[in-house]
Protein backbone atom coordinates (compact mmCIF):
# COMPACT_ATOMS: atom_id res chain seq x y z
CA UNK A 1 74.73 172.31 60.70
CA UNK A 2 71.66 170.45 60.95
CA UNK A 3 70.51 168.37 57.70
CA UNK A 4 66.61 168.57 57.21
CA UNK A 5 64.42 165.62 55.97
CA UNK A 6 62.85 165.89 52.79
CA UNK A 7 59.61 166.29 54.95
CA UNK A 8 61.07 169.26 56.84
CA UNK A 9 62.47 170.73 53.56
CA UNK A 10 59.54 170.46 51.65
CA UNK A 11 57.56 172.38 54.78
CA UNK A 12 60.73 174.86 54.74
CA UNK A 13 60.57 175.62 50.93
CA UNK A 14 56.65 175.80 51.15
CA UNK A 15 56.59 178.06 53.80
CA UNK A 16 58.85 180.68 52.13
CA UNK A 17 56.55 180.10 48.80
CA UNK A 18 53.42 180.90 50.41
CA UNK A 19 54.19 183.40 52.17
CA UNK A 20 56.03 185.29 48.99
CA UNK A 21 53.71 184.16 46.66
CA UNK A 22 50.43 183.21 48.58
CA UNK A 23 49.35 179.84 48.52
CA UNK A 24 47.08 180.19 45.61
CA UNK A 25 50.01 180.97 43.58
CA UNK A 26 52.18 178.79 44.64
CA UNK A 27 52.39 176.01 42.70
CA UNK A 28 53.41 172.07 44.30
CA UNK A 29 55.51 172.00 41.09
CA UNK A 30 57.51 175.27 42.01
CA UNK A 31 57.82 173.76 45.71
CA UNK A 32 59.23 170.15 44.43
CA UNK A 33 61.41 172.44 42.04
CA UNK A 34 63.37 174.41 44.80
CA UNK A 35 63.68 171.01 47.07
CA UNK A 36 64.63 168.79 44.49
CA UNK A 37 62.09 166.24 45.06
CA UNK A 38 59.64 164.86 43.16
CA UNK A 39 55.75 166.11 42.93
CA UNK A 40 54.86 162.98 43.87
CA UNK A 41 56.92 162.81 47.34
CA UNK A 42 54.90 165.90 48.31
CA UNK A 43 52.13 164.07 47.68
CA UNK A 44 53.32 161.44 50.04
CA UNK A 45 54.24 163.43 52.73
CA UNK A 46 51.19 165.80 52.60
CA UNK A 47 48.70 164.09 50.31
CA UNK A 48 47.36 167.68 48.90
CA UNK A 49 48.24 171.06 48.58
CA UNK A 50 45.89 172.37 51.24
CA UNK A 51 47.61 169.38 53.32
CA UNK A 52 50.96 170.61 52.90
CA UNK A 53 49.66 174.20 53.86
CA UNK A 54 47.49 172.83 57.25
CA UNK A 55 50.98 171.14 58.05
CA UNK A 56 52.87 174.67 58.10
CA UNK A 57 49.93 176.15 60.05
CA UNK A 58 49.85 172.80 62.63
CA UNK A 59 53.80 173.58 62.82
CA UNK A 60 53.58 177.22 63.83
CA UNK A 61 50.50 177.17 66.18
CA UNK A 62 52.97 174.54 67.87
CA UNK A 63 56.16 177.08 67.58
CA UNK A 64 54.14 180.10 68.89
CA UNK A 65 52.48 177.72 72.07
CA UNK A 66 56.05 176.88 72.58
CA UNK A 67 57.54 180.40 72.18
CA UNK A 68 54.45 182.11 74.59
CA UNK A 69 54.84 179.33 77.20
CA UNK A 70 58.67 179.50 77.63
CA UNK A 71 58.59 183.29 77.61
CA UNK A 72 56.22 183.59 80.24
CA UNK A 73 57.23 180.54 82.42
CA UNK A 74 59.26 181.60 85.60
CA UNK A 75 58.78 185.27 84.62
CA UNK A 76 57.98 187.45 87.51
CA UNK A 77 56.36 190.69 86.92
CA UNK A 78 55.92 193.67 89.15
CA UNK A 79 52.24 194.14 88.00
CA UNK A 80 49.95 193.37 85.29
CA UNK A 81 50.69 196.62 83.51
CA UNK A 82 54.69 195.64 83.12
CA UNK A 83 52.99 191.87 82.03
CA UNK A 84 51.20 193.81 79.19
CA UNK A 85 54.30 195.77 78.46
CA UNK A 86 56.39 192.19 78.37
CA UNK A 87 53.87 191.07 75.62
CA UNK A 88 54.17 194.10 73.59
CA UNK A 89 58.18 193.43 73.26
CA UNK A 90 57.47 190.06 72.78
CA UNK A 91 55.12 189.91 70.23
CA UNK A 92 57.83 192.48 68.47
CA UNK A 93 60.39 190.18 69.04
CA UNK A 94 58.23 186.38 68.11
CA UNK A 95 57.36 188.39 64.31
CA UNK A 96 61.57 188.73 63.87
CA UNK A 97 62.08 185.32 65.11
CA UNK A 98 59.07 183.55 62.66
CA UNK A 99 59.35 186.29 59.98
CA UNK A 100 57.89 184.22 57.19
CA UNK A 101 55.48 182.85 58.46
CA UNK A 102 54.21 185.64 60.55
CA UNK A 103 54.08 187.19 56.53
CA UNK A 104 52.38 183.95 56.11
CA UNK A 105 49.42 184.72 58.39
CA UNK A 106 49.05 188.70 56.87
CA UNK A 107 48.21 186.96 53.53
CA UNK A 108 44.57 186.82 52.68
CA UNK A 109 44.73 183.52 51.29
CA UNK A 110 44.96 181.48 54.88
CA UNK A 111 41.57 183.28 55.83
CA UNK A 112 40.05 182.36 52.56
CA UNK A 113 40.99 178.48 52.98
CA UNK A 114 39.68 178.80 56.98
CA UNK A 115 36.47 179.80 55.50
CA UNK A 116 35.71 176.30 53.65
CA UNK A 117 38.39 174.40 56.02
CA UNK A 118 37.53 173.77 59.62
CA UNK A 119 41.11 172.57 60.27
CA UNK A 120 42.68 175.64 58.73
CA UNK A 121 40.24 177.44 60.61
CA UNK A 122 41.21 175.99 64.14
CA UNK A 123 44.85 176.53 63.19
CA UNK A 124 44.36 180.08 63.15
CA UNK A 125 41.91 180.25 65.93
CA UNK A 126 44.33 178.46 68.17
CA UNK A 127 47.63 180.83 67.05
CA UNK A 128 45.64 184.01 67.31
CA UNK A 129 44.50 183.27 70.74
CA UNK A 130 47.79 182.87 71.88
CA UNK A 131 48.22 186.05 71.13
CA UNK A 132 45.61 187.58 72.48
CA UNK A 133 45.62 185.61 75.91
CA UNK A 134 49.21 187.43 76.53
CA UNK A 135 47.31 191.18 76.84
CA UNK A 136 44.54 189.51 78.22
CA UNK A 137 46.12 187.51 81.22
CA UNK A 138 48.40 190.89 81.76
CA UNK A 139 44.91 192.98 82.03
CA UNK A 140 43.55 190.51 84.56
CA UNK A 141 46.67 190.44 86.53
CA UNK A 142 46.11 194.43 86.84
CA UNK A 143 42.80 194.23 87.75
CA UNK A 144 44.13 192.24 90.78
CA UNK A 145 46.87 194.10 91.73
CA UNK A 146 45.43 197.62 90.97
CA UNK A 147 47.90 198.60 88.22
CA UNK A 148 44.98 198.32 85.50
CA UNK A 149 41.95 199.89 85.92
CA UNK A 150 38.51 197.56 85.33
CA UNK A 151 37.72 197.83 82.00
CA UNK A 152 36.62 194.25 80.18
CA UNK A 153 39.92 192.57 79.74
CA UNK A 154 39.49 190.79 76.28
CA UNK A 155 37.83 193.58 74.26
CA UNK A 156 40.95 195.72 75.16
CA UNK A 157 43.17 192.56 74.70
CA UNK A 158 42.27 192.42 71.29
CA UNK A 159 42.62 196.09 70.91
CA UNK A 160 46.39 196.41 72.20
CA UNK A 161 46.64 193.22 69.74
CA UNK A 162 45.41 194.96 66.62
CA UNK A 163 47.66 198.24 67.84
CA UNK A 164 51.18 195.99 68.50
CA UNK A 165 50.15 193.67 64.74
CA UNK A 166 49.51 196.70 62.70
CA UNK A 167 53.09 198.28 63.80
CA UNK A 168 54.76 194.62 62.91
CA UNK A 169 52.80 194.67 59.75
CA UNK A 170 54.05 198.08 59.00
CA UNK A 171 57.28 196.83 59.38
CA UNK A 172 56.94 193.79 57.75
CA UNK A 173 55.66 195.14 54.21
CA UNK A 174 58.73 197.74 54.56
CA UNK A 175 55.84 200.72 54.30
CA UNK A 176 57.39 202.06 57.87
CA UNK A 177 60.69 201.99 60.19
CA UNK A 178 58.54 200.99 62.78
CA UNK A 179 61.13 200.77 65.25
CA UNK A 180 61.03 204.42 66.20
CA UNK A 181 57.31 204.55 66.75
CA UNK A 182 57.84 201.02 69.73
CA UNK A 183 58.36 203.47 72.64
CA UNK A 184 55.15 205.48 71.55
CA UNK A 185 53.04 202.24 70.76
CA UNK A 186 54.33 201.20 74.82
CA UNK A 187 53.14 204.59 76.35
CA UNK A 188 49.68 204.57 74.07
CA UNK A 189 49.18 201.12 75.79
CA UNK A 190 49.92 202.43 79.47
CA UNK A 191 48.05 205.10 78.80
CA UNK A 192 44.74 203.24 77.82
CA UNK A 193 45.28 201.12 80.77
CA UNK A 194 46.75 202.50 83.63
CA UNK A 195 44.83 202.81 86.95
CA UNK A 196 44.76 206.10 88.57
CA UNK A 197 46.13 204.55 91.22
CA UNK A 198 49.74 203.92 90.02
């Protein structure tokens, strides 16, 4: 078992809080009170509260780069359709993995912050195209190798993207077993971009 540093358990602890509680009710009192440090070493390690919160966005923009890159590295697809069809299960699969802090980006509050923070901003920016690049380069790889007919590859990109995060947030607020409604969201996706050619 691996033993954090107070840095990583203050970013742990803060983390869950914010994305429970949102981060304008989260206090740093209630985060130094479930690590057992004291205000003050938050300060130290983060200098603010919206420094503590840019850290856990810096962290996951870095987790979900990491994620994307090693799930598509060395992958071989048939086409660009299957490609779009990979990113569908994997975005599924990433919001499992990163739970809270997926929960962490459906919470107004980050977008509030990004709107007076041009860090925060970027942070989000950078994570959300990620996730949009996946459909996107899958598209593009159809319209090469027929599978996909033309259509303009990041409009629909951000289209399967809003589809595949609406069933996770479904999920994720416990409204809807989404799980039985994955094969559908799949053949609603082929369906809007398969080629007549295939």
């Amino acid at each position: 078992m691996q033993i954090l540093s107070k840095k990583e358990s203050i970013l742990q602890a803060a983390t869950l809080l914010f994305s429970k509680n949102g981060f304008r009710h989260t206090s740093v009192q209630e985060i130094a009170n479930i690590t057992g440090v004291a205000e003050g070493t938050i300060f130290y390690h983060f200098k603010s509260k919206d420094g503590l919160f840019l850290a856990i966005l810096n962290n996951l923009k870095g987790d979900v780069i990491e994620q994307v890159t090693t799930f598509f590295s060395g992958r071989e697809f048939d086409n660009g359709l299957q490609m779009v069809e990979a990113a569908v299960s994997f975005y599924i699969h990433l919001e499992g993995v990163l739970k809270h802090r997926f929960l962490l980006l459906h919470r107004y509050d980050a977008y509030e912050f990004a709107r007076v923070n041009a860090e925060c901003r970027g942070h989000l920016e950078a994570i959300y195209e990620q996730f949009v690049e996946m459909f996107e380069r899958g598209i593009l790889l159809g319209h090469e190798d027929g599978s996909v007919r033309e259509m303009p590859a990041r409009k629909n990109a951000l289209i399967i993207y809003s589809m595949v995060d609406g069933l996770v947030r479904l999920d994720t607020y416990g409204l809807y077993d989404a799980g039985p409604l994955f094969d559908e969201l799949v053949r609603a996706c082929r369906r809007m971009l398969e080629s007549e050619k295939t």
